[in-house]
PDB file of N, CA and C in Angstrom:
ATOM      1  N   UNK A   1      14.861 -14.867  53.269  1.00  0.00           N
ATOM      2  CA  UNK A   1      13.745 -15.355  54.039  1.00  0.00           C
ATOM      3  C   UNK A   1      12.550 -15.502  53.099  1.00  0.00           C
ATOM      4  N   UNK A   2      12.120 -16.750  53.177  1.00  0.00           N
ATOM      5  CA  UNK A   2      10.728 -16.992  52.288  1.00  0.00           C
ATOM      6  C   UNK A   2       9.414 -16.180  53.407  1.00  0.00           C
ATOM      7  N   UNK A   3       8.531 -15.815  51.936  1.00  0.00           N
ATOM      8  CA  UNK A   3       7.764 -15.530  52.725  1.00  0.00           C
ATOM      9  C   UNK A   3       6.646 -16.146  53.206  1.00  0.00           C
ATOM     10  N   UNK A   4       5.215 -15.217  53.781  1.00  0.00           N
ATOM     11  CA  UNK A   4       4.152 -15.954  54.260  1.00  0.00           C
ATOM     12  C   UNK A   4       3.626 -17.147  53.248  1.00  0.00           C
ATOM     13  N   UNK A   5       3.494 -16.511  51.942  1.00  0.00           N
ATOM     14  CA  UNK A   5       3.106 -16.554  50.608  1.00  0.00           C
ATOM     15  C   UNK A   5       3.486 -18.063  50.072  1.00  0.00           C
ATOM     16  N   UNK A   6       4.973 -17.800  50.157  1.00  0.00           N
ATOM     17  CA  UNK A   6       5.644 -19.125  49.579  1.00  0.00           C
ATOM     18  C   UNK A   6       5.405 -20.255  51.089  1.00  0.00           C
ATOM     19  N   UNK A   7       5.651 -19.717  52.014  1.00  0.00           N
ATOM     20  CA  UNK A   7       5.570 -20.874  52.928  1.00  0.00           C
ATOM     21  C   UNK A   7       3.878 -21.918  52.729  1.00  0.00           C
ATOM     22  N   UNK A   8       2.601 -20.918  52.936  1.00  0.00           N
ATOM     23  CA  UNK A   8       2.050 -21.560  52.633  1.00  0.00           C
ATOM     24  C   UNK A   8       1.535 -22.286  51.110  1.00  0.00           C
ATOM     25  N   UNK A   9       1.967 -21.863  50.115  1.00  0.00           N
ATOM     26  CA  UNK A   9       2.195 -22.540  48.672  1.00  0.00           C
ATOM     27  C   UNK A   9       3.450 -23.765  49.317  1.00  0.00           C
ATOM     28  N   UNK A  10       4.029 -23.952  49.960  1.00  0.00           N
ATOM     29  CA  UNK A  10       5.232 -25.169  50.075  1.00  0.00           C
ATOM     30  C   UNK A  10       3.882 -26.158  50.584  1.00  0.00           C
ATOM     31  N   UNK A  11       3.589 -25.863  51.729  1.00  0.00           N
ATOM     32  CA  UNK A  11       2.508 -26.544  52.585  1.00  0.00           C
ATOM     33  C   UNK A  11       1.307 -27.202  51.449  1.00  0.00           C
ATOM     34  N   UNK A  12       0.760 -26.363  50.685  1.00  0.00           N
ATOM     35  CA  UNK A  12      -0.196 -27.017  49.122  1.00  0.00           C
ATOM     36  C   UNK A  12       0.187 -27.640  48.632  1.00  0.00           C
ATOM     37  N   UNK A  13       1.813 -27.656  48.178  1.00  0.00           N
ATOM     38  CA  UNK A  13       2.339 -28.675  47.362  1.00  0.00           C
ATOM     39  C   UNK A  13       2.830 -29.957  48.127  1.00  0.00           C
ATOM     40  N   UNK A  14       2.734 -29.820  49.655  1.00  0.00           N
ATOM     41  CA  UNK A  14       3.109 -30.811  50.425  1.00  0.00           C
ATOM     42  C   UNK A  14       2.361 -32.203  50.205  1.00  0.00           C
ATOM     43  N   UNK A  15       0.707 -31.161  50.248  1.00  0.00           N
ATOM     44  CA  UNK A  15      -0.698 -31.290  50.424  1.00  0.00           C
ATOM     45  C   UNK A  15      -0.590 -32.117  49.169  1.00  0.00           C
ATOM     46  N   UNK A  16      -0.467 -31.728  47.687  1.00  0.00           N
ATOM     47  CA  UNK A  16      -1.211 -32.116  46.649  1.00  0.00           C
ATOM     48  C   UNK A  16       0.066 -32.907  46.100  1.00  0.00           C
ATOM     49  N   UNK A  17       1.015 -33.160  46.627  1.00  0.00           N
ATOM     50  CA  UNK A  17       1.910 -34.585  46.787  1.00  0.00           C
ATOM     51  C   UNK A  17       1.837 -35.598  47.560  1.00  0.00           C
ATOM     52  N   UNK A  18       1.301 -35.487  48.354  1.00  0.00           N
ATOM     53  CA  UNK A  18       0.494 -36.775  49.065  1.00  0.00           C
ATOM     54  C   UNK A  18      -0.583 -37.448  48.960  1.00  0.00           C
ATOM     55  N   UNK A  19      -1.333 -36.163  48.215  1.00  0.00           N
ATOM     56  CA  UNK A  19      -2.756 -36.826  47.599  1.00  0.00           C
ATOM     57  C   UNK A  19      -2.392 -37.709  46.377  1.00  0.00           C
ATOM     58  N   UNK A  20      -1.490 -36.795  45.584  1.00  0.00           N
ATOM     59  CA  UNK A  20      -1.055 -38.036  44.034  1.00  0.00           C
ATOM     60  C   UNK A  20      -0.338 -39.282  44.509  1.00  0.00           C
ATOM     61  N   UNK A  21      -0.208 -39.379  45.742  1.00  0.00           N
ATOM     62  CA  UNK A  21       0.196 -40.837  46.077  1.00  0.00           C
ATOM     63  C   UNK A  21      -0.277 -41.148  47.497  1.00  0.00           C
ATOM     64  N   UNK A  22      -1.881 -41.197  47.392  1.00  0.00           N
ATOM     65  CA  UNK A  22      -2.559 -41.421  48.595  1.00  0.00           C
ATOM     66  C   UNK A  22      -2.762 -43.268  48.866  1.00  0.00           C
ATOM     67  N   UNK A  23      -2.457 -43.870  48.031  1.00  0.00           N
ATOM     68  CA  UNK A  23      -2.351 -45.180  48.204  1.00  0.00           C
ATOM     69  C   UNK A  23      -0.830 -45.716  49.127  1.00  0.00           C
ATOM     70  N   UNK A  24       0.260 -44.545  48.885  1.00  0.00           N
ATOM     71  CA  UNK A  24       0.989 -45.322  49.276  1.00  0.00           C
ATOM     72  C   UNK A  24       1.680 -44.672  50.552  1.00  0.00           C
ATOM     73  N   UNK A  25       0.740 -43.188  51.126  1.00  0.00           N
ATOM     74  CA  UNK A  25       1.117 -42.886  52.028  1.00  0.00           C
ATOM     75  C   UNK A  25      -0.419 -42.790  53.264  1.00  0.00           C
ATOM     76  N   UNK A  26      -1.063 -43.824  52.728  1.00  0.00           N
ATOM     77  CA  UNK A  26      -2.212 -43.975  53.529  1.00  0.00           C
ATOM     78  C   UNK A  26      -1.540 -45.244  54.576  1.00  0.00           C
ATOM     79  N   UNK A  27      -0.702 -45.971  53.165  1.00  0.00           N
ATOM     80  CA  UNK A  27      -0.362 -47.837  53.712  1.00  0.00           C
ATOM     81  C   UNK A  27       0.985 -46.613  55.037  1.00  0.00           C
ATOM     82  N   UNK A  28       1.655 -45.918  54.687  1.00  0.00           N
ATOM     83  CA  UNK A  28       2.731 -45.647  55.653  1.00  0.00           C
ATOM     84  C   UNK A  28       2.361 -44.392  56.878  1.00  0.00           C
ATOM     85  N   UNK A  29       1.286 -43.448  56.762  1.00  0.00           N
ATOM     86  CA  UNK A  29       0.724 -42.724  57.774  1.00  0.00           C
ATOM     87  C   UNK A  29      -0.684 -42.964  58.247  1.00  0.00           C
ATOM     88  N   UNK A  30      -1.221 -43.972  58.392  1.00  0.00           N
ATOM     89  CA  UNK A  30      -2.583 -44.385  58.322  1.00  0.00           C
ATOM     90  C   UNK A  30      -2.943 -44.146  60.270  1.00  0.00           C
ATOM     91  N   UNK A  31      -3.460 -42.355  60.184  1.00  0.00           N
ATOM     92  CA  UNK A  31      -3.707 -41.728  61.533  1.00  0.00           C
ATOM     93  C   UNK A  31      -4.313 -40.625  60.902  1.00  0.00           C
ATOM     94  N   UNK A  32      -5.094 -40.104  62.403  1.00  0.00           N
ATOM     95  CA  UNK A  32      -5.973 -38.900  62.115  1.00  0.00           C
ATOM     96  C   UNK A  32      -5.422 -37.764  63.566  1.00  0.00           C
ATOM     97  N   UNK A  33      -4.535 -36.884  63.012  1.00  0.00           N
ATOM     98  CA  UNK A  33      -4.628 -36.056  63.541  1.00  0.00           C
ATOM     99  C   UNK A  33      -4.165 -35.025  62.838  1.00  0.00           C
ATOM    100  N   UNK A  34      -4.321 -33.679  64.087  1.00  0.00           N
ATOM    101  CA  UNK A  34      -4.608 -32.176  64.178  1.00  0.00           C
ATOM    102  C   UNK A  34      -3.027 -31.667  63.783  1.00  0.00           C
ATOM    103  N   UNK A  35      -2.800 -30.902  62.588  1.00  0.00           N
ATOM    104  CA  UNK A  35      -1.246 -30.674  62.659  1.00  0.00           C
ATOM    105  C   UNK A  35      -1.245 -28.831  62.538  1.00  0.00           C
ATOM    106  N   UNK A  36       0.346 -28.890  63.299  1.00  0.00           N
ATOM    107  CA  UNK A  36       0.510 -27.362  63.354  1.00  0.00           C
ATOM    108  C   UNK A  36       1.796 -26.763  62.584  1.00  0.00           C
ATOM    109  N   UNK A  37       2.361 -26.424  62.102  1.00  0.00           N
ATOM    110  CA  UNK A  37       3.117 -26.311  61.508  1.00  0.00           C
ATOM    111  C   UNK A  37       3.955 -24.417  61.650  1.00  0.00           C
ATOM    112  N   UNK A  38       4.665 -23.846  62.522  1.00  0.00           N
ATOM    113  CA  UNK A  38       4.992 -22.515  63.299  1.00  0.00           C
ATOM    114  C   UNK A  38       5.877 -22.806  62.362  1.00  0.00           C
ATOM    115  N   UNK A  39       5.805 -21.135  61.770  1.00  0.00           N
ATOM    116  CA  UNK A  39       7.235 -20.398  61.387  1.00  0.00           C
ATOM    117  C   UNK A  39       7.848 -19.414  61.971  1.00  0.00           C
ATOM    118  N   UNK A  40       8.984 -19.926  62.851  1.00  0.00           N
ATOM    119  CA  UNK A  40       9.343 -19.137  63.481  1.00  0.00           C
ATOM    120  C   UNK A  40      10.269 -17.840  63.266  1.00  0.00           C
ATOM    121  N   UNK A  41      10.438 -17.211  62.341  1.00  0.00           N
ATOM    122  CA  UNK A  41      11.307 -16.588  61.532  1.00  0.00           C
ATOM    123  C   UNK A  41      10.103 -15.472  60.874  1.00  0.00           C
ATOM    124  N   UNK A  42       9.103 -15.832  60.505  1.00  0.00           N
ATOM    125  CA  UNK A  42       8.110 -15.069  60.435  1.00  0.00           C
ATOM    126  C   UNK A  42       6.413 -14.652  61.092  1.00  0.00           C
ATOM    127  N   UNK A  43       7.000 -15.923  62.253  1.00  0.00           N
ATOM    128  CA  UNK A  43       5.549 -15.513  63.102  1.00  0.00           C
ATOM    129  C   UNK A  43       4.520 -15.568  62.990  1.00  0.00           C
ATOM    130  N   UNK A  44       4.319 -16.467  62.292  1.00  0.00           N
ATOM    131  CA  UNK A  44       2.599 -17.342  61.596  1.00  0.00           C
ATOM    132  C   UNK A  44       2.685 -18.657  61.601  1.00  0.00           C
ATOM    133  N   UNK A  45       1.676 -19.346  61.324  1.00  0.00           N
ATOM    134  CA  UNK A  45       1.787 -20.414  62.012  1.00  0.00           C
ATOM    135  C   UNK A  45       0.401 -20.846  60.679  1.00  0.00           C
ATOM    136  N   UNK A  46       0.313 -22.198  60.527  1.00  0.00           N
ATOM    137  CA  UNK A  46      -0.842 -22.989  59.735  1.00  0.00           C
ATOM    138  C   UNK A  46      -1.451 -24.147  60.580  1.00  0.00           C
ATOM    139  N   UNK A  47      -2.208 -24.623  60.075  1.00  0.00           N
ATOM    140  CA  UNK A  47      -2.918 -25.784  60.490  1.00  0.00           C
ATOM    141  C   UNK A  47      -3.670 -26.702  59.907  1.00  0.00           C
ATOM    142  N   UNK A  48      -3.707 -27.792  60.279  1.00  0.00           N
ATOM    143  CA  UNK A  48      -4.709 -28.388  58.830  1.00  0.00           C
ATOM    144  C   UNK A  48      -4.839 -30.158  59.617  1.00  0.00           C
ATOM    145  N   UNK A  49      -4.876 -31.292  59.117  1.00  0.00           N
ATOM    146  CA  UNK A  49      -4.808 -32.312  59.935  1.00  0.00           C
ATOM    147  C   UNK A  49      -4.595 -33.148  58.527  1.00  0.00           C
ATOM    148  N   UNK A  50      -3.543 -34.029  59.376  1.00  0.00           N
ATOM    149  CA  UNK A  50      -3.225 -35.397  58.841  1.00  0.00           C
ATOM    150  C   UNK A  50      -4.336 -36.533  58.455  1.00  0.00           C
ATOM    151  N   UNK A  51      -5.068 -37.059  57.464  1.00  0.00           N
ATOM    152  CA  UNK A  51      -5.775 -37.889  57.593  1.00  0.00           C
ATOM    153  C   UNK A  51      -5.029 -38.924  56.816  1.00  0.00           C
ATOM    154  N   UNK A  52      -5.380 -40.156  57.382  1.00  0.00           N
ATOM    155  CA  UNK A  52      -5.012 -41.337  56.455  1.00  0.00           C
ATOM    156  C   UNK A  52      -3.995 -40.860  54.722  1.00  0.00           C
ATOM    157  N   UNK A  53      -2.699 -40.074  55.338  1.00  0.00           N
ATOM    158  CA  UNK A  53      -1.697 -40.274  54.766  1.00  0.00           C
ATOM    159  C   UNK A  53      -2.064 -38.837  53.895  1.00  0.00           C
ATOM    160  N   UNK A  54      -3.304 -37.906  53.990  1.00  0.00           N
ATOM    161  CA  UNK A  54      -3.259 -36.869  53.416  1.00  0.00           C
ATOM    162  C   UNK A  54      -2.862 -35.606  54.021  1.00  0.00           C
ATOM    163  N   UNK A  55      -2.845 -34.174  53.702  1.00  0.00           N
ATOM    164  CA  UNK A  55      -3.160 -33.369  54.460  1.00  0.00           C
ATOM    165  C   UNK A  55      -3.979 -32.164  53.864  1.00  0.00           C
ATOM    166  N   UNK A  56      -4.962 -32.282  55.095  1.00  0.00           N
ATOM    167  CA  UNK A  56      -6.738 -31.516  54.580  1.00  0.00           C
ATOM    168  C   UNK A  56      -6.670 -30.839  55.379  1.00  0.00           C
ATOM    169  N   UNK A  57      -8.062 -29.920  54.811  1.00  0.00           N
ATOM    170  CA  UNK A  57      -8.099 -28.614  55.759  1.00  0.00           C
ATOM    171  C   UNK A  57      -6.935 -27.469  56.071  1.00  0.00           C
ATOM    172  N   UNK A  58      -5.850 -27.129  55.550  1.00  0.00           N
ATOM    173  CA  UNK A  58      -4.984 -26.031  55.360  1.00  0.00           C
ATOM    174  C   UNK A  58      -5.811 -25.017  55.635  1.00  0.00           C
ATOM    175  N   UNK A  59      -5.077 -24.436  56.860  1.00  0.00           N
ATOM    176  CA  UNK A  59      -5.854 -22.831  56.947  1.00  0.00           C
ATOM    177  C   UNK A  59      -4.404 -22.391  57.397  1.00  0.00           C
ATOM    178  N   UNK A  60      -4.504 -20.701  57.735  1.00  0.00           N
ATOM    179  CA  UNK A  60      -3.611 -19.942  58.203  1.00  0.00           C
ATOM    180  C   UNK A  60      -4.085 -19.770  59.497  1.00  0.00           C
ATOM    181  N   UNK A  61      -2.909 -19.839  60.390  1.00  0.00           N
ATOM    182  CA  UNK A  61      -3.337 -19.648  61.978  1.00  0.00           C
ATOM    183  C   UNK A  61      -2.767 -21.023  62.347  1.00  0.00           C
ATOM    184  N   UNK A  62      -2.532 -20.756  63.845  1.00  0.00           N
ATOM    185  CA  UNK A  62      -1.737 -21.655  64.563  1.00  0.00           C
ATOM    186  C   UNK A  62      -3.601 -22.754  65.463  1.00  0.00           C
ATOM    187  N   UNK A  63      -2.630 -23.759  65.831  1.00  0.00           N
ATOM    188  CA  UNK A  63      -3.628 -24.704  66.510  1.00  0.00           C
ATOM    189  C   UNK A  63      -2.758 -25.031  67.626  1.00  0.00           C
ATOM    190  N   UNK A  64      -3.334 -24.470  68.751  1.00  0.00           N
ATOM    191  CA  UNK A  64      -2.464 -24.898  70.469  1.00  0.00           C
ATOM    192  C   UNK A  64      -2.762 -26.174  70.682  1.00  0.00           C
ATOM    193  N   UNK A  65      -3.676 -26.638  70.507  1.00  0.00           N
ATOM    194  CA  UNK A  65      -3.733 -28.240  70.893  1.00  0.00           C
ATOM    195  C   UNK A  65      -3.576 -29.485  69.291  1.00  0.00           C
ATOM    196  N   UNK A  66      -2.990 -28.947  68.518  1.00  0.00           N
ATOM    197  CA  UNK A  66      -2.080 -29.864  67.459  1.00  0.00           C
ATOM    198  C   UNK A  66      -1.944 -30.888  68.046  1.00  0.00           C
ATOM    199  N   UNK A  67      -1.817 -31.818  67.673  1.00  0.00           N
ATOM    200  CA  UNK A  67      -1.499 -33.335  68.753  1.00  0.00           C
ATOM    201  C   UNK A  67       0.071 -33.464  67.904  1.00  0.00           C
ATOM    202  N   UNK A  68       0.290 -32.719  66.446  1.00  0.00           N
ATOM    203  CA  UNK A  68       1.381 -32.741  65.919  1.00  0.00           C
ATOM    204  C   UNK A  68       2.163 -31.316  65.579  1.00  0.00           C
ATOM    205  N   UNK A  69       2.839 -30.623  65.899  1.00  0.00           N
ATOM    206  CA  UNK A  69       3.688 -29.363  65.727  1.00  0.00           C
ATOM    207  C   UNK A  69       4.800 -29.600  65.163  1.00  0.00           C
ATOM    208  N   UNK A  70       4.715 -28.574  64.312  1.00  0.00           N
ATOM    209  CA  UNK A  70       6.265 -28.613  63.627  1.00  0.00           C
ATOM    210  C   UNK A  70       6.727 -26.966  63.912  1.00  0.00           C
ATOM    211  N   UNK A  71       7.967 -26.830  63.921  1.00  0.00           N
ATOM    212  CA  UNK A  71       8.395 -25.567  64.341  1.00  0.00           C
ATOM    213  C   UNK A  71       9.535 -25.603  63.643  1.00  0.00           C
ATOM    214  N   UNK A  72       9.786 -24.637  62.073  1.00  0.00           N
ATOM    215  CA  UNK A  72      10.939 -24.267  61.709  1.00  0.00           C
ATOM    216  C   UNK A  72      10.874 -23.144  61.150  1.00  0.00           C
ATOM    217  N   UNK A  73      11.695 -22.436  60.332  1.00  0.00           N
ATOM    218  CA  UNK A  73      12.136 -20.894  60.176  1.00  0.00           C
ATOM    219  C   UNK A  73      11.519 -21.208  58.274  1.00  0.00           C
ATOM    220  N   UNK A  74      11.312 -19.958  57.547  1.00  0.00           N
ATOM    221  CA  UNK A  74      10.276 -20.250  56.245  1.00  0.00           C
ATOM    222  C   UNK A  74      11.033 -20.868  55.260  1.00  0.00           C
ATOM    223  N   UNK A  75      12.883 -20.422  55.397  1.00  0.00           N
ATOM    224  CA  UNK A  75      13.185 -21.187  54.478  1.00  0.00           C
ATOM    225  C   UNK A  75      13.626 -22.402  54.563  1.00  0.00           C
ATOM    226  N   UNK A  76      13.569 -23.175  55.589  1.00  0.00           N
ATOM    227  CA  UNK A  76      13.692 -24.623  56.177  1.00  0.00           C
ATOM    228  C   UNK A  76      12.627 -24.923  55.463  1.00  0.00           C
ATOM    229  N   UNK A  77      11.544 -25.042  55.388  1.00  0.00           N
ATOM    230  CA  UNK A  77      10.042 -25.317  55.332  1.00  0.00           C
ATOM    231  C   UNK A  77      10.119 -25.426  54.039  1.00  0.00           C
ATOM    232  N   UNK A  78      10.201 -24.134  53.065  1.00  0.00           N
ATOM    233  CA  UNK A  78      10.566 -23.955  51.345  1.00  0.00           C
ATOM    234  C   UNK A  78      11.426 -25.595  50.884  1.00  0.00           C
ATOM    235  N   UNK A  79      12.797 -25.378  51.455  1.00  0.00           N
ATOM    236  CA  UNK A  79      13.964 -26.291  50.859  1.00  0.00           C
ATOM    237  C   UNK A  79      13.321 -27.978  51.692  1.00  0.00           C
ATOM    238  N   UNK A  80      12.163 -28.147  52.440  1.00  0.00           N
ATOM    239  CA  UNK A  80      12.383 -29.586  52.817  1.00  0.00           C
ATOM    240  C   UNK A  80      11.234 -29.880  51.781  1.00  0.00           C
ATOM    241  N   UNK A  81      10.560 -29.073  51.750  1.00  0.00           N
ATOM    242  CA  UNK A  81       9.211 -29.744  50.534  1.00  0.00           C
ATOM    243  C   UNK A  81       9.657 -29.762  49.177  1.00  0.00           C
ATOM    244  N   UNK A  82      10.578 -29.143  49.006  1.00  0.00           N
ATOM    245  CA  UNK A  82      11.604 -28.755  47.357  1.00  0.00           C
ATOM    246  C   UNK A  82      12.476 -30.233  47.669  1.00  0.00           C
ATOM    247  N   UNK A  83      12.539 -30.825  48.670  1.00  0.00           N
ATOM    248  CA  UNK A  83      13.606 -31.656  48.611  1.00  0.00           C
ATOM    249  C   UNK A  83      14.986 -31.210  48.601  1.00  0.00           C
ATOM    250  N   UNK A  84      15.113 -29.848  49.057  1.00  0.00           N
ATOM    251  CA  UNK A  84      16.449 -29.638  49.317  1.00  0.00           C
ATOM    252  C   UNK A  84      16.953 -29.566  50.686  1.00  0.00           C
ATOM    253  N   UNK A  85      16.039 -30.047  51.215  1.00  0.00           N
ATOM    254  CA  UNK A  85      16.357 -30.535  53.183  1.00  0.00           C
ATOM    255  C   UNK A  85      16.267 -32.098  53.522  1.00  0.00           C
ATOM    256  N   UNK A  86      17.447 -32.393  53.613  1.00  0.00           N
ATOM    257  CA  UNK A  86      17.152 -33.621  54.172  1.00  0.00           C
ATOM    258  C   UNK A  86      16.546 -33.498  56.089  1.00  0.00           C
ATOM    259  N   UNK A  87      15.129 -34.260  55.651  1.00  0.00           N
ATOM    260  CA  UNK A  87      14.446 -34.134  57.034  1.00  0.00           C
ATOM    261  C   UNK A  87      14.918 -34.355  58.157  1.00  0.00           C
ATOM    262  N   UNK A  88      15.254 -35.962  58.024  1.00  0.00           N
ATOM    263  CA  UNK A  88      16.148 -36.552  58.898  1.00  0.00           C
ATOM    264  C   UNK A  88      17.208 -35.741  59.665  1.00  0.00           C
ATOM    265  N   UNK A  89      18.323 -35.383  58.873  1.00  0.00           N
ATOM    266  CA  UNK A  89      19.566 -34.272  59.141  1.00  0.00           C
ATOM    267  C   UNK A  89      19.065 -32.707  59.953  1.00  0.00           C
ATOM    268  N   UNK A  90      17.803 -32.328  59.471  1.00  0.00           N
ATOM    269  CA  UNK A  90      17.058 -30.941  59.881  1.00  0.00           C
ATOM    270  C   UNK A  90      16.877 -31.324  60.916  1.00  0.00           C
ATOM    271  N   UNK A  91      16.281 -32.242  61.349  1.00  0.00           N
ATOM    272  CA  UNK A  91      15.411 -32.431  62.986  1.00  0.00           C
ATOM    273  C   UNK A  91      16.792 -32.657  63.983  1.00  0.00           C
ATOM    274  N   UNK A  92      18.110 -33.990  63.358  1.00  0.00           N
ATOM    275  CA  UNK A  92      19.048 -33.710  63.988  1.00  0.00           C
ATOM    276  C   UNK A  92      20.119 -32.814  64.766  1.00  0.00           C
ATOM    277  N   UNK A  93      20.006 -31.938  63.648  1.00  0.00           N
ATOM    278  CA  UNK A  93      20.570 -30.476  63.825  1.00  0.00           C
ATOM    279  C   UNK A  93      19.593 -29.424  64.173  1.00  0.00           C
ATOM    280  N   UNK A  94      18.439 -29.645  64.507  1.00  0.00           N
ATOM    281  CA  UNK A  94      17.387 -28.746  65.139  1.00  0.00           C
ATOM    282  C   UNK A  94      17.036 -27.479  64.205  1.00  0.00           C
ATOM    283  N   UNK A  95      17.118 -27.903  63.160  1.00  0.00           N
ATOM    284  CA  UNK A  95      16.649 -26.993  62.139  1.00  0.00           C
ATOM    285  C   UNK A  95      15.256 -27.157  62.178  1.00  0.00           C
ATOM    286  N   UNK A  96      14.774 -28.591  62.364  1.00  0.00           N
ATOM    287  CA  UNK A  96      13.164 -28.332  62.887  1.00  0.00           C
ATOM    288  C   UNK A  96      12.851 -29.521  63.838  1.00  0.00           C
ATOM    289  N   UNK A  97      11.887 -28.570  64.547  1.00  0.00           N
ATOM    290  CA  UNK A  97      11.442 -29.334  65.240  1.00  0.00           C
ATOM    291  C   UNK A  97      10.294 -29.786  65.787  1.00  0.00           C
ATOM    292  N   UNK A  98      10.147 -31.444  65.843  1.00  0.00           N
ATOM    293  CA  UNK A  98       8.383 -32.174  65.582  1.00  0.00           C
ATOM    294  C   UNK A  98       8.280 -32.360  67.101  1.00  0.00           C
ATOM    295  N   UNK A  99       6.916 -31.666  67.403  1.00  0.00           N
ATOM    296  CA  UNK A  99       6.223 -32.628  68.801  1.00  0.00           C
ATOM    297  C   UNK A  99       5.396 -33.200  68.668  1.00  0.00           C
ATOM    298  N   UNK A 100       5.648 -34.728  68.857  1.00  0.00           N
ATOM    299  CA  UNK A 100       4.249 -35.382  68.695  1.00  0.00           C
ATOM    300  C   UNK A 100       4.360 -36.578  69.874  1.00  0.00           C
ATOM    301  N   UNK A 101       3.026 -37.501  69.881  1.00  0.00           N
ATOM    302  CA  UNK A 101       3.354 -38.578  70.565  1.00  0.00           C
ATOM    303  C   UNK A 101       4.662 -39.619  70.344  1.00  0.00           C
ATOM    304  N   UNK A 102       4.911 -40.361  70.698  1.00  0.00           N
ATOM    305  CA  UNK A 102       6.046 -40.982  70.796  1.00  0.00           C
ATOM    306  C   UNK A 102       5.979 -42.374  69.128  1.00  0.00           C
ATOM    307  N   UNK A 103       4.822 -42.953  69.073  1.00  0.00           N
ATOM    308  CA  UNK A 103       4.039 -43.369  68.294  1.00  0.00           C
ATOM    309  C   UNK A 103       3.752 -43.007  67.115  1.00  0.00           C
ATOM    310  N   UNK A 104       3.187 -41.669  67.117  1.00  0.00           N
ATOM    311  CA  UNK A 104       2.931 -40.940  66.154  1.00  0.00           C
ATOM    312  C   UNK A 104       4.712 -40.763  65.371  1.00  0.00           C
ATOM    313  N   UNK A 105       5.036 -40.076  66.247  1.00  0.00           N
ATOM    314  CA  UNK A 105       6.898 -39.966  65.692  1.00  0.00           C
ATOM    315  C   UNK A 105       7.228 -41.468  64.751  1.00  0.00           C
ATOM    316  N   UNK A 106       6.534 -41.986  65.203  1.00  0.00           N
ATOM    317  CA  UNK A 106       7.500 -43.297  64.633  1.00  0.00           C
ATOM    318  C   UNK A 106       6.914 -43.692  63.006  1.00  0.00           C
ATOM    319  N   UNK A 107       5.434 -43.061  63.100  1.00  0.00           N
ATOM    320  CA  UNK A 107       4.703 -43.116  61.468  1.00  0.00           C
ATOM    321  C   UNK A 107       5.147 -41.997  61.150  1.00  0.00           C
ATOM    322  N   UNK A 108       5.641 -41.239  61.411  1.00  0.00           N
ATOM    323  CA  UNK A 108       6.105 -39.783  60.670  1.00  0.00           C
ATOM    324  C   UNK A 108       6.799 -39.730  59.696  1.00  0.00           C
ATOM    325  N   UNK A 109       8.155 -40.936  60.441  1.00  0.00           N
ATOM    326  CA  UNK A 109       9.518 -41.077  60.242  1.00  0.00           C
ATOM    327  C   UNK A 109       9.670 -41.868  59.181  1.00  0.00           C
ATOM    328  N   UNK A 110       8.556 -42.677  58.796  1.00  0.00           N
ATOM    329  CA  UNK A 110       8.033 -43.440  57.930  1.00  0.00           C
ATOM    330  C   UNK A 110       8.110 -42.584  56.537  1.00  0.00           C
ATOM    331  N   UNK A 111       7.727 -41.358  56.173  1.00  0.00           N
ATOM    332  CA  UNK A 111       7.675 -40.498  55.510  1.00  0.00           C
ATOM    333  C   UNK A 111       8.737 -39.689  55.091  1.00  0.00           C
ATOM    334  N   UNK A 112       9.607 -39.789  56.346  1.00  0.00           N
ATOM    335  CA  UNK A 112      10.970 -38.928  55.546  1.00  0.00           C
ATOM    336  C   UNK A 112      11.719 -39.586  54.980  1.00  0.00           C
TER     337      UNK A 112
END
């Protein structure tokens, strides 16, 4: 089990891989919202918000009204930002799971 530690270091590097290619995930997530991101395996939770293809504001602590939630266990979270999760396959098999608008889902998907 990864811990608090590494989960949120996965989430920074999520962060500061999207920024080194903010041109080309602005053109494919170009939205502003509130994201939540629950680990359920260790019972903490982050938050931070999607802007135009980045993600800002990282704090620790959960956000109930996220307009975007993600819910998976720490080492799901570790192996999909390492690229050793295929996203696609995770959400299929409910290794994680996204609530968002219906819309929103569809720029997400754009990304995996």
């Amino acid at each position: 089990m990864a811990s608090v530690d590494e989960c949120r270091q996965a989430l920074q590097e999520l962060g500061a891989r999207l920024s080194a290619n903010v041109a080309e995930a602005r053109e494919k997530l170009k939205l502003d919202r509130t994201l939540a991101c629950r680990i359920s395996d260790l019972d903490t939770a982050f938050h931070g918000r999607l802007l135009d293809g980045q993600l800002v504001e990282l704090a620790d602590g959960d956000d109930p009204n996220a307009k975007i939630a993600i819910t998976t266990t720490s080492d799901d979270l570790v192996a999909l930002v390492r690229g050793e999760l295929n996203a696609g396959q995770a959400i299929a098999t409910r290794r994680i799971s996204v609530k968002a608008n219906p819309f929103d889902l569809l720029k997400l998907r754009s990304l995996l």
